[in-house]
C-alpha atoms as a PDB file:
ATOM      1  CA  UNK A   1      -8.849  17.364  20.273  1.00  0.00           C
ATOM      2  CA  UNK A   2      -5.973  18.655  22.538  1.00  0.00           C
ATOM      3  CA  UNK A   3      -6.384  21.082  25.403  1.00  0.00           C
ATOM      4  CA  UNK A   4      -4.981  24.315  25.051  1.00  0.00           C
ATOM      5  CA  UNK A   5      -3.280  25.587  28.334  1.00  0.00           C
ATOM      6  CA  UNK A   6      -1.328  29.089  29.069  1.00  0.00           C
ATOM      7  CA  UNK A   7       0.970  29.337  32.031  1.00  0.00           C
ATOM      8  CA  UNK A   8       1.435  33.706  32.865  1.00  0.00           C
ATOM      9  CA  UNK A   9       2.965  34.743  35.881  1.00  0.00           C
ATOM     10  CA  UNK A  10       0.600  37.338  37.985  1.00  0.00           C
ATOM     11  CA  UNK A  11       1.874  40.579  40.089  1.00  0.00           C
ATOM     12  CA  UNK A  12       5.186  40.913  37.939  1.00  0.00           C
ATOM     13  CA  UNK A  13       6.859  43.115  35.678  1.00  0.00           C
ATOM     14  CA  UNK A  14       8.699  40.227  34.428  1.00  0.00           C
ATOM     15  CA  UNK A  15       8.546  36.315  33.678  1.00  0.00           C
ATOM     16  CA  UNK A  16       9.939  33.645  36.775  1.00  0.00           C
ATOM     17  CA  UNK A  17       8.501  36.356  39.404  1.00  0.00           C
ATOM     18  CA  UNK A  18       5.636  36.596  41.000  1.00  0.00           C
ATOM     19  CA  UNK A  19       2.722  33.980  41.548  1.00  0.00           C
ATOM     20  CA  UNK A  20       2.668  31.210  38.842  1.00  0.00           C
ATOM     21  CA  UNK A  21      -0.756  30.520  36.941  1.00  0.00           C
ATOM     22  CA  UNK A  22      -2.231  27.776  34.320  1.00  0.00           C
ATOM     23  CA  UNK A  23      -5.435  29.218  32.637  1.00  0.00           C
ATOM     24  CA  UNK A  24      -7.569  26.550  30.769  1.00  0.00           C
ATOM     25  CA  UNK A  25     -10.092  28.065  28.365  1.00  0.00           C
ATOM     26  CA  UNK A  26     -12.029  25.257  26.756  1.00  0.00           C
ATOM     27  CA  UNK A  27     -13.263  23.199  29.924  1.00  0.00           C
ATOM     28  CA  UNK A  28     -16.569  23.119  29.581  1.00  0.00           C
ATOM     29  CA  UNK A  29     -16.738  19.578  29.651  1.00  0.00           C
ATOM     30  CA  UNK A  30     -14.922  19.297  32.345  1.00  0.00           C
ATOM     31  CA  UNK A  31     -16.154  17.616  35.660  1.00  0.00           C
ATOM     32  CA  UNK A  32     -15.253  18.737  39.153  1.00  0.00           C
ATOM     33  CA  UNK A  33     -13.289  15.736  39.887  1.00  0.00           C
ATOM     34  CA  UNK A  34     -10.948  16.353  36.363  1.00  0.00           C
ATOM     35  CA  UNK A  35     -10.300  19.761  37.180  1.00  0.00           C
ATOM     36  CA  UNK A  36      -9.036  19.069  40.636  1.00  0.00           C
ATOM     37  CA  UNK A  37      -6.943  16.304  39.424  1.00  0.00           C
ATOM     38  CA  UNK A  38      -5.413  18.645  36.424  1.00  0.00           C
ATOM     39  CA  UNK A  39      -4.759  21.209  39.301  1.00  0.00           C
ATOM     40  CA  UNK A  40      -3.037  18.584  41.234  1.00  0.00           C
ATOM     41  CA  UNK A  41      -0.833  17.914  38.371  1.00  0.00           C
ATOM     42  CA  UNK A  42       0.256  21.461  37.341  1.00  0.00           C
ATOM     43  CA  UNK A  43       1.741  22.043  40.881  1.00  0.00           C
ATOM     44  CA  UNK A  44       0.703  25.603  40.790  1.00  0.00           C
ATOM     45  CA  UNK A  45      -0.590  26.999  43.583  1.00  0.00           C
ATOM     46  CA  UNK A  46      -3.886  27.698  41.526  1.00  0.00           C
ATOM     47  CA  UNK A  47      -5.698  26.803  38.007  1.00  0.00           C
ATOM     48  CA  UNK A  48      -7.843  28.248  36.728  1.00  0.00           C
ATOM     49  CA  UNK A  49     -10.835  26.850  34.361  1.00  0.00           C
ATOM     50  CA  UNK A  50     -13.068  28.933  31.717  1.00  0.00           C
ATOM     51  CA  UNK A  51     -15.938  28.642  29.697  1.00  0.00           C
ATOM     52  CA  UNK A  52     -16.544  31.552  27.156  1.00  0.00           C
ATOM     53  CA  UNK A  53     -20.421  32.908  27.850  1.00  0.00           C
ATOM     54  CA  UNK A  54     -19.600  36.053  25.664  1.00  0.00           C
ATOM     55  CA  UNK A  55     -17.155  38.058  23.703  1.00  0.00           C
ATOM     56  CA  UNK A  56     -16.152  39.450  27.457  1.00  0.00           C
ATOM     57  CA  UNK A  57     -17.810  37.010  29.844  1.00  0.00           C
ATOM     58  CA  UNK A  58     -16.575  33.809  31.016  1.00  0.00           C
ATOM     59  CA  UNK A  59     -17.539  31.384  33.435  1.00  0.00           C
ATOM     60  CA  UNK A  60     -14.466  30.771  35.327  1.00  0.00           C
ATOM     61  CA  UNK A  61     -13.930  27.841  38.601  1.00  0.00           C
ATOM     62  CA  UNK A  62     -10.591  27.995  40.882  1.00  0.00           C
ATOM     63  CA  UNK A  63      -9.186  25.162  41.804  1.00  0.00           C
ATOM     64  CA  UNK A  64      -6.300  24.545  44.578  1.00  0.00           C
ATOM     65  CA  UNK A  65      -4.061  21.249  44.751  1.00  0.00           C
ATOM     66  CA  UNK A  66      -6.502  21.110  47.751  1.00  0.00           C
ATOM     67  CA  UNK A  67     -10.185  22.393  46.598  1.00  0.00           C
ATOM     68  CA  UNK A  68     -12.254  24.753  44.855  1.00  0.00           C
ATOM     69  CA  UNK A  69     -12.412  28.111  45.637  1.00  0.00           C
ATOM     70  CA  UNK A  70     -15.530  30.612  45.105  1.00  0.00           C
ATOM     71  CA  UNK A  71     -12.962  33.275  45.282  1.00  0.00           C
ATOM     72  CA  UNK A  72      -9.468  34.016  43.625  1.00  0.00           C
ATOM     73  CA  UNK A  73      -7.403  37.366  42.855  1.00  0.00           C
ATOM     74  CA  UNK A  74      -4.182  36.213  41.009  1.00  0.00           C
ATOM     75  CA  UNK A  75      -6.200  33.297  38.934  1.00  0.00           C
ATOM     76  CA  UNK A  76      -8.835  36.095  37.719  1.00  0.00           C
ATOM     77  CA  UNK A  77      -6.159  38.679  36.631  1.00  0.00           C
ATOM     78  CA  UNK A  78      -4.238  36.023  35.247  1.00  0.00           C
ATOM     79  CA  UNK A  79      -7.028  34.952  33.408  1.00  0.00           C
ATOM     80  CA  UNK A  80      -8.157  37.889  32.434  1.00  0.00           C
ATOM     81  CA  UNK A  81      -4.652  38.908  30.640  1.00  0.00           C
ATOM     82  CA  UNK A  82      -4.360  35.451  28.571  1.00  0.00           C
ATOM     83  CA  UNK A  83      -8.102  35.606  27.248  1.00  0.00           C
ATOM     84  CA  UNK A  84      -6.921  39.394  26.142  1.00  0.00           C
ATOM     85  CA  UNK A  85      -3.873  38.116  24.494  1.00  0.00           C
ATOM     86  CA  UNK A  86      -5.733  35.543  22.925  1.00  0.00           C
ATOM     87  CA  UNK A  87      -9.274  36.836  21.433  1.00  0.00           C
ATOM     88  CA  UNK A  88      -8.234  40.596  21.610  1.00  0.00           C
ATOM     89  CA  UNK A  89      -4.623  41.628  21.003  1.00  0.00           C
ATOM     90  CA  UNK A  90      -5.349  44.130  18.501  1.00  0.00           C
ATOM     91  CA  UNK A  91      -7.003  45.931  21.347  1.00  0.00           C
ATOM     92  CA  UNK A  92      -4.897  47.988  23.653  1.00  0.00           C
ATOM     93  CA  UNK A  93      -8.019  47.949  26.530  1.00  0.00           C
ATOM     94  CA  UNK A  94     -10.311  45.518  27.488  1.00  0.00           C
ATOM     95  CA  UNK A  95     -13.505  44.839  29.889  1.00  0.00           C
ATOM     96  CA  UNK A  96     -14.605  41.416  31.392  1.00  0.00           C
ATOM     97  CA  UNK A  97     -16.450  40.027  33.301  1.00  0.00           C
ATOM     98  CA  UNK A  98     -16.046  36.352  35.447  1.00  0.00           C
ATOM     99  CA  UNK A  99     -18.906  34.432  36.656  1.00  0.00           C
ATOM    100  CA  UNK A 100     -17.541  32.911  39.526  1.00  0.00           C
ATOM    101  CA  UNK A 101     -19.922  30.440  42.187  1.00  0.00           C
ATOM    102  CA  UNK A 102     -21.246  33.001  44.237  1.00  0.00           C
ATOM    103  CA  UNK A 103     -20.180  36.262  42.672  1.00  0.00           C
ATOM    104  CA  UNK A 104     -19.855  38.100  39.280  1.00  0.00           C
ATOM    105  CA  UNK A 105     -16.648  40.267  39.075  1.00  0.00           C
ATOM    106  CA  UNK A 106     -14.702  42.641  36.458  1.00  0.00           C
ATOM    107  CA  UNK A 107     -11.453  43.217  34.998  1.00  0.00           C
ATOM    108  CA  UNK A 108      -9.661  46.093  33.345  1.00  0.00           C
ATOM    109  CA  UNK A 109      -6.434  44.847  31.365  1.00  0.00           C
ATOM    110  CA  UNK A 110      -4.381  46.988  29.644  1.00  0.00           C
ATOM    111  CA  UNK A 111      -1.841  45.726  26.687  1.00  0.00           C
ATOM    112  CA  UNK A 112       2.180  47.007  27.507  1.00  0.00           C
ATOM    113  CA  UNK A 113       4.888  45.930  25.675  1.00  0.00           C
ATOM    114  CA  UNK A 114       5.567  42.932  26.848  1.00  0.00           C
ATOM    115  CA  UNK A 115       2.984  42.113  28.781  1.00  0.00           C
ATOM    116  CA  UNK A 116      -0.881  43.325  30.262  1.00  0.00           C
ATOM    117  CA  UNK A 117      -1.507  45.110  33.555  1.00  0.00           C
ATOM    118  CA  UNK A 118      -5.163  43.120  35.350  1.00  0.00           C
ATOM    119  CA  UNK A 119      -6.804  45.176  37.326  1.00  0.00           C
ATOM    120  CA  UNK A 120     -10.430  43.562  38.947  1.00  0.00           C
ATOM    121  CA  UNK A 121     -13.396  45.437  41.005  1.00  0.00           C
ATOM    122  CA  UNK A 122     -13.236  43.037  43.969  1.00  0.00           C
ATOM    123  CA  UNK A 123     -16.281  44.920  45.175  1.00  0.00           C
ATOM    124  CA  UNK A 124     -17.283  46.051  48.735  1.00  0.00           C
ATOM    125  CA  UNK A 125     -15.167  44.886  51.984  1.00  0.00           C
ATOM    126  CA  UNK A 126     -17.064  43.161  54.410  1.00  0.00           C
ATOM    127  CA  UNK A 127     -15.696  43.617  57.785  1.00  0.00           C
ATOM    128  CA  UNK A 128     -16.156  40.352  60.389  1.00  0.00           C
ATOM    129  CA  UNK A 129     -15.347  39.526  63.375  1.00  0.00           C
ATOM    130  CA  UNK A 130     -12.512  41.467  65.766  1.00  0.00           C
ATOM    131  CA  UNK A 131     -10.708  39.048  67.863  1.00  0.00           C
ATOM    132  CA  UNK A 132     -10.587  40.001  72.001  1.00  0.00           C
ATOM    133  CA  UNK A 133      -7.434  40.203  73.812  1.00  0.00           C
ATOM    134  CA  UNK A 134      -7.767  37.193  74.865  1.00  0.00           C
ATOM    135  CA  UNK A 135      -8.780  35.231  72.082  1.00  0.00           C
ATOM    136  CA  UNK A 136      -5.472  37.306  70.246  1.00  0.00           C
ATOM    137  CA  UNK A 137      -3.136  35.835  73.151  1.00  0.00           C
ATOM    138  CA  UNK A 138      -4.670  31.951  71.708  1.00  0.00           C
ATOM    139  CA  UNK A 139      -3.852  32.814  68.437  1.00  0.00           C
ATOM    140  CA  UNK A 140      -0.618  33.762  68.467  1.00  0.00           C
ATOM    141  CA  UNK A 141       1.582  31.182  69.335  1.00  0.00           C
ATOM    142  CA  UNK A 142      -0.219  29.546  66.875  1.00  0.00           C
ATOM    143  CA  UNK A 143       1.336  31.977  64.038  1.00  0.00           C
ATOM    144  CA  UNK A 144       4.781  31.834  66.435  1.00  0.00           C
ATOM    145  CA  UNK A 145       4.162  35.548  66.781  1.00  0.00           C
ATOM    146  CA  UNK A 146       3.997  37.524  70.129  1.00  0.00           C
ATOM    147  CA  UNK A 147       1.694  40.427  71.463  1.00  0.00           C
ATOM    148  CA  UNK A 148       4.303  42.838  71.111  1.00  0.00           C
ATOM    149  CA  UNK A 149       4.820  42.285  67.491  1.00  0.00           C
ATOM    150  CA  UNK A 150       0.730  43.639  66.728  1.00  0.00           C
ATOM    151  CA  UNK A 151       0.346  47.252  65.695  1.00  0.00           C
ATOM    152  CA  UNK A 152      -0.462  49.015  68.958  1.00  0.00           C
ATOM    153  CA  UNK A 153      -4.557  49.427  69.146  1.00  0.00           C
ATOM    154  CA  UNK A 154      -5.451  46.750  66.452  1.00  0.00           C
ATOM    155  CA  UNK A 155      -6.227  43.081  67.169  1.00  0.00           C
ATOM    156  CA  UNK A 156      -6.817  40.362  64.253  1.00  0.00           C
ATOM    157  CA  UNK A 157     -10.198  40.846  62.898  1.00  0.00           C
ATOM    158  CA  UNK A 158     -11.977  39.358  59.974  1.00  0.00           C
ATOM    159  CA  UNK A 159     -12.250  40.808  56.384  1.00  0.00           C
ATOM    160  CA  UNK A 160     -13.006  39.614  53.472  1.00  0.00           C
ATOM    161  CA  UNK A 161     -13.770  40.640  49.840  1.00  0.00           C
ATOM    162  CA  UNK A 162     -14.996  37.532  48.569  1.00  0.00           C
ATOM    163  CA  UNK A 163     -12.791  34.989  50.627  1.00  0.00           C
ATOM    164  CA  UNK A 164     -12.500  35.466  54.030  1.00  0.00           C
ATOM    165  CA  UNK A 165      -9.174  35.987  55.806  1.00  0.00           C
ATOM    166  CA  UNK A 166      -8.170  36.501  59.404  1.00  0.00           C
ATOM    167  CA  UNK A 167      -5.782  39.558  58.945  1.00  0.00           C
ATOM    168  CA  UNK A 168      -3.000  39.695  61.891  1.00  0.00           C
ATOM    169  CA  UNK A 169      -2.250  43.791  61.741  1.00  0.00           C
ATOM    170  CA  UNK A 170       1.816  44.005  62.928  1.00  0.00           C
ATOM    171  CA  UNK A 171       4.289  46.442  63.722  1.00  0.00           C
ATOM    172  CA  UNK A 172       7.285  44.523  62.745  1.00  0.00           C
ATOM    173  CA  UNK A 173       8.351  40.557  63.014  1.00  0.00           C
ATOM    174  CA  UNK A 174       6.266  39.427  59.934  1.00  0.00           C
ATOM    175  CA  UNK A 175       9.340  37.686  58.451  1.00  0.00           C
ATOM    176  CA  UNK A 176       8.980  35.135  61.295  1.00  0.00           C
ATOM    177  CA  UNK A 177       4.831  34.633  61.766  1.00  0.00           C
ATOM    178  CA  UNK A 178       4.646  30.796  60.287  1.00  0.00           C
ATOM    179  CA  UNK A 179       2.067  28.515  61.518  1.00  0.00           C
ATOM    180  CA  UNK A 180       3.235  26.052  63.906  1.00  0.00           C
ATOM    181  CA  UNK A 181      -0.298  23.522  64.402  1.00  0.00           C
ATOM    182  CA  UNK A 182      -0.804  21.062  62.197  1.00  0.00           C
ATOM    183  CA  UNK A 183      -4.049  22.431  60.712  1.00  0.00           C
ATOM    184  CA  UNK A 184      -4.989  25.814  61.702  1.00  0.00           C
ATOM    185  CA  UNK A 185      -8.721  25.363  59.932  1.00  0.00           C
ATOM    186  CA  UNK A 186     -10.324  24.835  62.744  1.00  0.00           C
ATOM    187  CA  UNK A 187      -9.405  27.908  64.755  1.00  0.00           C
ATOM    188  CA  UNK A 188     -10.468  30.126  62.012  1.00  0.00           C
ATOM    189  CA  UNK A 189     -13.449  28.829  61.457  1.00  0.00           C
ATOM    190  CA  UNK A 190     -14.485  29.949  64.921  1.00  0.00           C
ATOM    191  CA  UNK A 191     -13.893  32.839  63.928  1.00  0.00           C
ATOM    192  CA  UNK A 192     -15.544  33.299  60.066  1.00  0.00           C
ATOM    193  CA  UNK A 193     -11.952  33.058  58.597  1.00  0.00           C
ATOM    194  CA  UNK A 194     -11.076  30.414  55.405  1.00  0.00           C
ATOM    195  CA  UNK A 195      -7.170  31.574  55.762  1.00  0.00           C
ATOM    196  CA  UNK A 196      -5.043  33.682  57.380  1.00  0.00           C
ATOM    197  CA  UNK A 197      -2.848  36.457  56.743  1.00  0.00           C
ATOM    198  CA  UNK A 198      -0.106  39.270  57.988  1.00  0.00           C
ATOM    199  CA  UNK A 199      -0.203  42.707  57.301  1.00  0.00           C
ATOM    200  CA  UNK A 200       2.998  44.691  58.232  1.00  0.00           C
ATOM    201  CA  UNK A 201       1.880  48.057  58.257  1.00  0.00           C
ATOM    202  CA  UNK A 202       5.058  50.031  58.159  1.00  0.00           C
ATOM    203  CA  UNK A 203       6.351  47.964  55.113  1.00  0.00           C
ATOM    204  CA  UNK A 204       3.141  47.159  54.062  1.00  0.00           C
ATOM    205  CA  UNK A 205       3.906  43.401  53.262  1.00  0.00           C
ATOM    206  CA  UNK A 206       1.718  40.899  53.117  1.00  0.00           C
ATOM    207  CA  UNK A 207       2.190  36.999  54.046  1.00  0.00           C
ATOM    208  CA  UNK A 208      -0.328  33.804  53.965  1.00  0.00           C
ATOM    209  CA  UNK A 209      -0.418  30.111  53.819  1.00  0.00           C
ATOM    210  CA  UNK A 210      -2.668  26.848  53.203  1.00  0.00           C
ATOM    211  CA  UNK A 211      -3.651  26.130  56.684  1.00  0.00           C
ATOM    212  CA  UNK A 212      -1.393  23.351  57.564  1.00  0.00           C
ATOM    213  CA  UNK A 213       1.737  25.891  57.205  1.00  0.00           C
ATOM    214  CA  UNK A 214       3.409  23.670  54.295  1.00  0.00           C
ATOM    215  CA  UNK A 215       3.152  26.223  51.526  1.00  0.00           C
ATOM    216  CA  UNK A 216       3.471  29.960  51.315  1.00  0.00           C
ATOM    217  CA  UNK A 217       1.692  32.373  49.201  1.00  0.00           C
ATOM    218  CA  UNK A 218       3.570  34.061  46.329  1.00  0.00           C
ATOM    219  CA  UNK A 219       1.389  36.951  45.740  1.00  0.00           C
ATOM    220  CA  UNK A 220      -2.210  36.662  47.171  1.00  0.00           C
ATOM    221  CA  UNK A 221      -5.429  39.060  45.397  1.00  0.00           C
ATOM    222  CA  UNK A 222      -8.068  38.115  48.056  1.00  0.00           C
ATOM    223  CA  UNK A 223      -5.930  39.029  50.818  1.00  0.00           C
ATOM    224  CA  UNK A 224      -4.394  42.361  48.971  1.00  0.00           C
ATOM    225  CA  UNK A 225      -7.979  43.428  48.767  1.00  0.00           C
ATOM    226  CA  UNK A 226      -9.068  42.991  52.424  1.00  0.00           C
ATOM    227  CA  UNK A 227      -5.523  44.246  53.585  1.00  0.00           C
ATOM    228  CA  UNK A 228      -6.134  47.381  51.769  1.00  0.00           C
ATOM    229  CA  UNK A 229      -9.600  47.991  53.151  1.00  0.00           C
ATOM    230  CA  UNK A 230      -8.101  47.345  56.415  1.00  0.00           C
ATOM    231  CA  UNK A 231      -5.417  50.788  55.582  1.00  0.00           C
ATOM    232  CA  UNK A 232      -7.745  52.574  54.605  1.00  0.00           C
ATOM    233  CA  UNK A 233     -10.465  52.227  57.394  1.00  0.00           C
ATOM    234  CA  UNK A 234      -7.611  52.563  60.565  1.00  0.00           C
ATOM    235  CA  UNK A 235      -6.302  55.723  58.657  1.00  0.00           C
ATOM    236  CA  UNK A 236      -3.080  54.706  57.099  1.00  0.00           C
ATOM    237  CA  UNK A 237      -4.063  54.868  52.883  1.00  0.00           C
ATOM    238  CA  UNK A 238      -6.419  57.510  51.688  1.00  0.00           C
ATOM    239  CA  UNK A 239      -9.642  56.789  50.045  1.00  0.00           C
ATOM    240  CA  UNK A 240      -8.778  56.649  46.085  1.00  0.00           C
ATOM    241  CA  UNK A 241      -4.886  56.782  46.820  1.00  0.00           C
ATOM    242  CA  UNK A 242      -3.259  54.229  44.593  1.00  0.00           C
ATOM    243  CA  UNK A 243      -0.611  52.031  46.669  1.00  0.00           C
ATOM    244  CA  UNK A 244       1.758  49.158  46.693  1.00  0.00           C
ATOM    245  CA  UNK A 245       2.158  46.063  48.907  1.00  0.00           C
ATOM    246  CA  UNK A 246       4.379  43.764  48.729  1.00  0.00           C
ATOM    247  CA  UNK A 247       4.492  40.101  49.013  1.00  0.00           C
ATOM    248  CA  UNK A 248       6.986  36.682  48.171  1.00  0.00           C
ATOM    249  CA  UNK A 249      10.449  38.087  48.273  1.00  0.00           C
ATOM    250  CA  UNK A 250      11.196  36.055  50.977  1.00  0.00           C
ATOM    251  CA  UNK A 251      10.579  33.043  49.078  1.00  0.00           C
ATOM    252  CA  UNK A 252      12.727  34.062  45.922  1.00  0.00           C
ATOM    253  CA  UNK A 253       9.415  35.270  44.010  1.00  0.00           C
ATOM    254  CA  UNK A 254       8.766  39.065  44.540  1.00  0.00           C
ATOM    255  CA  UNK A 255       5.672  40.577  43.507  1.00  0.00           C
ATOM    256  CA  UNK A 256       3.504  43.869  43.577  1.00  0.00           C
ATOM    257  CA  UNK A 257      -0.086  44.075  44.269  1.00  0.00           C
ATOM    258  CA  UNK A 258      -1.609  47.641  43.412  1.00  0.00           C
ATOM    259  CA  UNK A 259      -4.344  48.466  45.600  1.00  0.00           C
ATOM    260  CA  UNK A 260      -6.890  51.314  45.437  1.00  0.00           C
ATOM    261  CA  UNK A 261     -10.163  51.971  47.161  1.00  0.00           C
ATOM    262  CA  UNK A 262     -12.758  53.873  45.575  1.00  0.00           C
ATOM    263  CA  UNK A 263     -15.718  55.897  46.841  1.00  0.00           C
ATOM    264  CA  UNK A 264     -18.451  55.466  44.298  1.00  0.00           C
ATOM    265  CA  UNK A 265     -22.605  56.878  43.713  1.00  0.00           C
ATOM    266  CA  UNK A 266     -23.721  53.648  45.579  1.00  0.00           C
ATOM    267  CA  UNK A 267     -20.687  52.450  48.043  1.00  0.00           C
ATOM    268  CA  UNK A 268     -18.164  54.248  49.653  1.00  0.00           C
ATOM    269  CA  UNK A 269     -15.813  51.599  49.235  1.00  0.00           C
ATOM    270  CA  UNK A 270     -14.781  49.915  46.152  1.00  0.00           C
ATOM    271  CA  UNK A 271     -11.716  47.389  46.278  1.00  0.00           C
ATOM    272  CA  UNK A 272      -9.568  47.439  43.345  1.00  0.00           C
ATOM    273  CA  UNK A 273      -6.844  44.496  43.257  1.00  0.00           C
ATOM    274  CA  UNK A 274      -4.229  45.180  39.901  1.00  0.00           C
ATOM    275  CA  UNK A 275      -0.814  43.854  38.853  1.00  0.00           C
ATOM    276  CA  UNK A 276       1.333  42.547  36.138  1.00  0.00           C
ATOM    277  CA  UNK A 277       0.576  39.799  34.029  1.00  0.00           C
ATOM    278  CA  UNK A 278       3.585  37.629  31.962  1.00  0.00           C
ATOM    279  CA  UNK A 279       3.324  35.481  29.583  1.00  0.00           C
ATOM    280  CA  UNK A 280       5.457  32.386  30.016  1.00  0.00           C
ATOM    281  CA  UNK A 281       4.165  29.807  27.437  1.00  0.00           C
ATOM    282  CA  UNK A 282       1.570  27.715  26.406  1.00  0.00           C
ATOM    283  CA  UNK A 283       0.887  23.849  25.647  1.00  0.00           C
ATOM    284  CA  UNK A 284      -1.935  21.366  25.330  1.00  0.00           C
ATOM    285  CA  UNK A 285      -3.017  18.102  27.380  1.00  0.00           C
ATOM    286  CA  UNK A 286      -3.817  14.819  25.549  1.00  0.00           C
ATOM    287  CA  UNK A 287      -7.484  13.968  26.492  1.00  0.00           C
ATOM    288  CA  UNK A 288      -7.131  10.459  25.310  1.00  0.00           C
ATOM    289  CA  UNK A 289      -4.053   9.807  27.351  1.00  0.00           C
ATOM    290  CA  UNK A 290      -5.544  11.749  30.433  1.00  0.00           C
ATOM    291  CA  UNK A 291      -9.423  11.570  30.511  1.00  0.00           C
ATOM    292  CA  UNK A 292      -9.747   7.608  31.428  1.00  0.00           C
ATOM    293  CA  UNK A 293      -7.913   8.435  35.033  1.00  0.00           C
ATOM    294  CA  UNK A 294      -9.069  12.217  35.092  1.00  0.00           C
ATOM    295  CA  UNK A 295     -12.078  11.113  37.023  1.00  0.00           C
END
C-alpha cells in the first residue's frame, strides 16, 4: 500500500512562500530510524509524521534532516491545515489536538478560499536564563553582531514555549547576525538554549538557524512564540493585541507569523502562534521500493 504525503507551505498567503512542509498521516508503523531517513530525503527543513488517535487528535513526531524534535510551530499548523482539508472540508472551523513527546497542544484552522489559516495554543512562556554583560560580549562575535547593535537595556535571555531559544533582542543590524563557529550547540547549552534567534524590535523580524550556521529558517513557530512573549513582557505589544512579525524575505521566502498573547482564568499568559497554510500537492512513497533501506 502506498504512502500518502501532502507538501503545504506554512505562514503564507500564497503557494512557493513561506516555510515548506511534508505531512505524513499514516505512519504508524513507522520506526524512528525510517522517519529520519524520509526527512532526510524530502529536503524540507521539517516533516512531519501522524497517527490518527481521534476524529481531532493525532499523535504527531517532528523530524529535522538532523533529529527529532519534541517541539515544532510551522510542522503543527501545517499539519493541522492538511488533516482539515482532508477528513473535514465540508467544515469551515475546526479543533485539534497534537500529542507531541512531552506536550499536548491545540489548533484552530479556519477554511478561506484558497487555503486555511492554523492558529495553535503554544501555552505558557517560560522565561530562562538572562545572559550578563559579560557573558553577552562572548556571544556576540559568535553571531558576528556587536554590543551596539542590542536594544538598549535588554541582554539575550532564554525563552521558550516548548523549545528553547536564546533570543538576541536588537535595535537594528539583524540582516547581518550569522553564526560564524562551526557549531554553536555547545554555547547554548550553557545556557538552557536548543537554538538561537534575533528579534529586531523596531521591525519586529525574526531570524534563526541550525547551529552550525549552514541553513536559515524560513518562518520559525517556536521562536515567534517566545519572541512575542518577550514584546509583551519589556512593554512593546499589549496583552491580547494581535501582531505581525516577519521572517525569510531575505532568503527569497517571505512569511507572516501572527502572534497574540492572551490573559486567561488560570494564566496570564497564553501564546498563540497563527499563519497561512497552502496547499501545494500531494504524492505517495513506494514502501516496497523504500522500506528495505528505510532502516
Amino acid at each position: 500500500m502506498s504512502i500518502p504525503y501532502y507538501h503545504v507551505d506554512v505562514f503564507s498567503g500564497k503557494p512557493l512562500s513561506g516555510n515548506g512542509l511534508t505531512v505524513f498521516t499514516e505512519a504508524r508503523r513507522f520506526t524512528d530510524r525510517f522517519m529520519q531517513r524520509i526527512t532526510q530525503e524530502m529536503r524540507q527543513f521539517e516533516s512531519i509524521f501522524l497517527q490518527r488517535l481521534g476524529d481531532f487528535e493525532f499523535k504527531a513526531r517532528v523530524f529535522t534532516c538532523e533529529e527529532e524534535l519534541d517541539f515544532a510551530g510551522h510542522p503543527i499548523l501545517g499539519a493541522a491545515g492538511v488533516v482539515h482539508d482532508i477528513y473535514f472540508a465540508d467544515r469551515q472551523i475546526c479543533e485539534w489536538q497534537f500529542q507531541l513527546n512531552k506536550k499536548a497542544v491545540w489548533v484552530h484552522t479556519k477554511k478561506e478560499k484558497d487555503q486555511y489559516t492554523s492558529v495553535m495554543d503554544q501555552g505558557m512562556p517560560e522565561f530562562g536564563y538572562v545572559l550578563s554583560e559579560q557573558e553577552t560580549l562572548g556571544l556576540l562575535p559568535m553571531m558576528n553582531l556587536e554590543m551596539e547593535d542590542l536594544y538598549p537595556g535588554l541582554m539575550p535571555c532564554v525563552v521558550s514555549t516548548g523549545l528553547p531559544y536564546l533570543i538576541l533582542p536588537l535595535h537594528a543590524n539583524g540582516i547581518k547576525a550569522k553564526i560564524k563557529v562551526e557549531d554553536i550547540s555547545s554555547t547554548l547549552e550553557k545556557f538552557g538554549a536548543k537554538f538561537t534567534g534575533t528579534l529586531e524590535i523596531p521591525t519586529l523580524g525574526i531570524r534563526t538557524w541550525d547551529n552550525a550556521g549552514k541553513v536559515e529558517d524560513i518562518a520559525t513557530g517556536s521562536l515567534a512564540g517566545p519572541c512575542g512573549a518577550l514584546l509583551v513582557k519589556y512593554g512593546f505589544k499589549k496583552v491580547n493585541e494581535r501582531f505581525l512579525l516577519n521572517q525569510g524575505a531575505n532568503i527569497g521566502r517571505p512569511s507572516e507569523l501572527y502572534i497574540t498573547i492572551k490573559a486567561t482564568e488560570t494564566s496570564f499568559w497564553d501564546v498563540w502562534v497563527g499563519g497561512g497554510v497552502c496547499k501545494v500537492g500531494h504524492g505517495f512513497l513506494e514502501p516496497d521500493l523504500i522500506m528495505p533501506y528505510g532502516d
